[in-house]
C-alpha atoms as a PDB file:
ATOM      1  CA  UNK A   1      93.318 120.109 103.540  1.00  0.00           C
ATOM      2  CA  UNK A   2      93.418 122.520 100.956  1.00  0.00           C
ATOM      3  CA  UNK A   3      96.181 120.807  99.019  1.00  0.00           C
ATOM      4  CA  UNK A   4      93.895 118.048  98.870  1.00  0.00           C
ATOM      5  CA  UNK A   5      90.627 119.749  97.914  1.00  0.00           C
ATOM      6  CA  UNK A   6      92.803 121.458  94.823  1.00  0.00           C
ATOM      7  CA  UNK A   7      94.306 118.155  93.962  1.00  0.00           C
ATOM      8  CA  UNK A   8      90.540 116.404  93.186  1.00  0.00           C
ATOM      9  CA  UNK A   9      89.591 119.752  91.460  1.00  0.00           C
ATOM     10  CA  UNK A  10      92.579 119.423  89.359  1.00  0.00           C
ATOM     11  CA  UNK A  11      91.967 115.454  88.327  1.00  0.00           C
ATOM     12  CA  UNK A  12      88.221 116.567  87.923  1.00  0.00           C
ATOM     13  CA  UNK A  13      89.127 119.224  85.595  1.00  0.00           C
ATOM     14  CA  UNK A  14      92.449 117.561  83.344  1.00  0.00           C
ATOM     15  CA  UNK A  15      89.707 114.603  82.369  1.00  0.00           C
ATOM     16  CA  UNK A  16      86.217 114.751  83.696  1.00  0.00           C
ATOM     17  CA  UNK A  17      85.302 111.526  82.258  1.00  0.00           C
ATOM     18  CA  UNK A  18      88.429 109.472  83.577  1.00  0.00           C
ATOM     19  CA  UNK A  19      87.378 111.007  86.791  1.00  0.00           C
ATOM     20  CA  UNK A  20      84.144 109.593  87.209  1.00  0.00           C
ATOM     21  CA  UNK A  21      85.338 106.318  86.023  1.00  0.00           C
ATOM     22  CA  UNK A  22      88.260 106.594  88.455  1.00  0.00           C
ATOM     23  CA  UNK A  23      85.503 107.099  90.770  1.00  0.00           C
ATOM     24  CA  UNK A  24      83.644 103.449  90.169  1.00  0.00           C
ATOM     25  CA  UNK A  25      86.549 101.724  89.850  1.00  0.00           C
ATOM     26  CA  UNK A  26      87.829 102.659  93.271  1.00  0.00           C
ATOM     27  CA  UNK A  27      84.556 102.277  94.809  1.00  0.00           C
ATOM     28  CA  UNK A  28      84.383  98.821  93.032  1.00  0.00           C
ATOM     29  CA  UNK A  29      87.753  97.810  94.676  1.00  0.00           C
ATOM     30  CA  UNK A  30      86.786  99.206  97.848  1.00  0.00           C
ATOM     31  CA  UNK A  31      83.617  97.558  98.005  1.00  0.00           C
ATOM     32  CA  UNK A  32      85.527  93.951  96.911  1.00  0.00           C
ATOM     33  CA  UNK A  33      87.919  94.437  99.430  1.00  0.00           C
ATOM     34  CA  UNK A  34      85.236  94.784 102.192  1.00  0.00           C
ATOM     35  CA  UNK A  35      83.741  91.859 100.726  1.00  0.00           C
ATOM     36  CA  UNK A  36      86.794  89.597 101.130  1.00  0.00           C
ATOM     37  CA  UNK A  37      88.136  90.981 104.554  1.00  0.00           C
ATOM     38  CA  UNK A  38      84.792  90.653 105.875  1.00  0.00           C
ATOM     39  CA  UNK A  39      84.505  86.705 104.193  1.00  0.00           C
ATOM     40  CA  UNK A  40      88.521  85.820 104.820  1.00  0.00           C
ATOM     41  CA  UNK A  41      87.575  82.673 106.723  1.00  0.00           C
ATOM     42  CA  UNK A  42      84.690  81.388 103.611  1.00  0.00           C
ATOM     43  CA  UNK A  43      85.809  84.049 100.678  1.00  0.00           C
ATOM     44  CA  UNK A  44      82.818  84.572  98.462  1.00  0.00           C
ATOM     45  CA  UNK A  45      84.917  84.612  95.771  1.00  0.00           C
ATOM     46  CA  UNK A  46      81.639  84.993  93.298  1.00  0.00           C
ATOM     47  CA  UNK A  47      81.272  88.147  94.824  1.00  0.00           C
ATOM     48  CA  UNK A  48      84.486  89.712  95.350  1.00  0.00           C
ATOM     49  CA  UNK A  49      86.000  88.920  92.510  1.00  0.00           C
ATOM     50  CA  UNK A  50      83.661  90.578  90.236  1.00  0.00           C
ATOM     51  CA  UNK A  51      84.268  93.838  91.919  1.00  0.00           C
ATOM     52  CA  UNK A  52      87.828  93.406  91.636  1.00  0.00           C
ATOM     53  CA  UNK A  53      87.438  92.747  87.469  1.00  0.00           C
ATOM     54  CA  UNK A  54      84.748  96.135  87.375  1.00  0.00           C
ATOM     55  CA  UNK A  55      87.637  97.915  89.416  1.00  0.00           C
ATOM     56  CA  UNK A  56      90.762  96.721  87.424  1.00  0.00           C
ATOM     57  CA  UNK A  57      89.221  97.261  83.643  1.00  0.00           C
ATOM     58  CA  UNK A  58      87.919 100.446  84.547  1.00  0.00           C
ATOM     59  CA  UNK A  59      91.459 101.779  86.003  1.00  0.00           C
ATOM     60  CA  UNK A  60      92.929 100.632  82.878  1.00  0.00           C
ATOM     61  CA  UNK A  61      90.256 102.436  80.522  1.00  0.00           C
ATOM     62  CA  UNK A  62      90.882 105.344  82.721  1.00  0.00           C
ATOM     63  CA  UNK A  63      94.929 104.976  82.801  1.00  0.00           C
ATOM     64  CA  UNK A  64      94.382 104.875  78.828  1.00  0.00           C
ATOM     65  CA  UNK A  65      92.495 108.332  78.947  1.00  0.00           C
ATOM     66  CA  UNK A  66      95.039 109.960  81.059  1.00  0.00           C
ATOM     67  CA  UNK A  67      98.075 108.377  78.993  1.00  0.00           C
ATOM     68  CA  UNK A  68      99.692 107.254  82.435  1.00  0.00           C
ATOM     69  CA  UNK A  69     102.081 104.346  81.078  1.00  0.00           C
ATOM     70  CA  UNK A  70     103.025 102.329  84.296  1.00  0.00           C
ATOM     71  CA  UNK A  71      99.354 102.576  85.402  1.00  0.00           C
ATOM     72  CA  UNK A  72      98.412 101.237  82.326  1.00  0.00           C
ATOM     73  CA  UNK A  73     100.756  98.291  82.511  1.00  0.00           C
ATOM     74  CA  UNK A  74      99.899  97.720  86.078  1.00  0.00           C
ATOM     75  CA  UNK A  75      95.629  97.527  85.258  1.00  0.00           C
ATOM     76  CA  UNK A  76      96.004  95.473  82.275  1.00  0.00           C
ATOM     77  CA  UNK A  77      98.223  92.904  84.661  1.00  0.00           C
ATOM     78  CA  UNK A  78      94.826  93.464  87.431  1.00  0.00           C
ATOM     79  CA  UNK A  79      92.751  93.243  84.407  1.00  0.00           C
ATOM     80  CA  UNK A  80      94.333  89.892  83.525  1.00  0.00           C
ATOM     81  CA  UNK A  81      94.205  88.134  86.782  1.00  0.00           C
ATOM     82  CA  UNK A  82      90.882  88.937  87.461  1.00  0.00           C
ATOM     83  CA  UNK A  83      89.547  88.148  84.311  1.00  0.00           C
ATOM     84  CA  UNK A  84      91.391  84.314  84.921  1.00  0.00           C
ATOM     85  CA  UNK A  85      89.936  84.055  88.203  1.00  0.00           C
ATOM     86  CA  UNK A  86      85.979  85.195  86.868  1.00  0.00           C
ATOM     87  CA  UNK A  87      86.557  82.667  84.416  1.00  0.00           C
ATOM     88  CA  UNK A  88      87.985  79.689  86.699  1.00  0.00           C
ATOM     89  CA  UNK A  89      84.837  80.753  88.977  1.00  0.00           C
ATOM     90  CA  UNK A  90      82.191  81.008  86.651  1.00  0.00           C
ATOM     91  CA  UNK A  91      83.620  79.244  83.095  1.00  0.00           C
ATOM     92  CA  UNK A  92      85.506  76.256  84.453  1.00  0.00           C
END
């Protein structure tokens, strides 16, 4: 448990601000997710999805601050999808 306690002092410390936004963006994804397993059957996709987009663009601003390559790759692809499904929902 210690490990673990050390390991969130240590992220907090090497970049306080891409902590916090770490922070929201996981709680943005986790709160999406609820959203759609709890909707599966009728996914309020006007509600989920913006969570997801929050979550993914700020894991890729906080990938850029912590200069994690792959990461970065990986959010801007989240980034992407989400940002073509807000528009489909809300654009188109």
């Amino acid at each position: 448990m210690e490990s673990v306690k050390l390991f969130f002092i240590d992220s907090y410390k090497s970049n306080k601000i891409a902590f916090y936004i770490e922070m929201v963006s996981t709680l943005s994804v986790i709160l999406g997710s609820l959203i759609l397993t709890l909707t599966v059957l009728n996914p309020l996709t006007t509600v989920f999805v913006p969570f997801y987009w929050i979550g993914s663009a700020l894991g890729l601003i906080a990938a850029i601050l912590r200069k994690l390559s792959w990461t970065v790759i990986l959010t801007t692809w989240f980034t992407a999808m989400n940002t073509i499904a807000m528009c489909k929902i809300f654009i188109l």
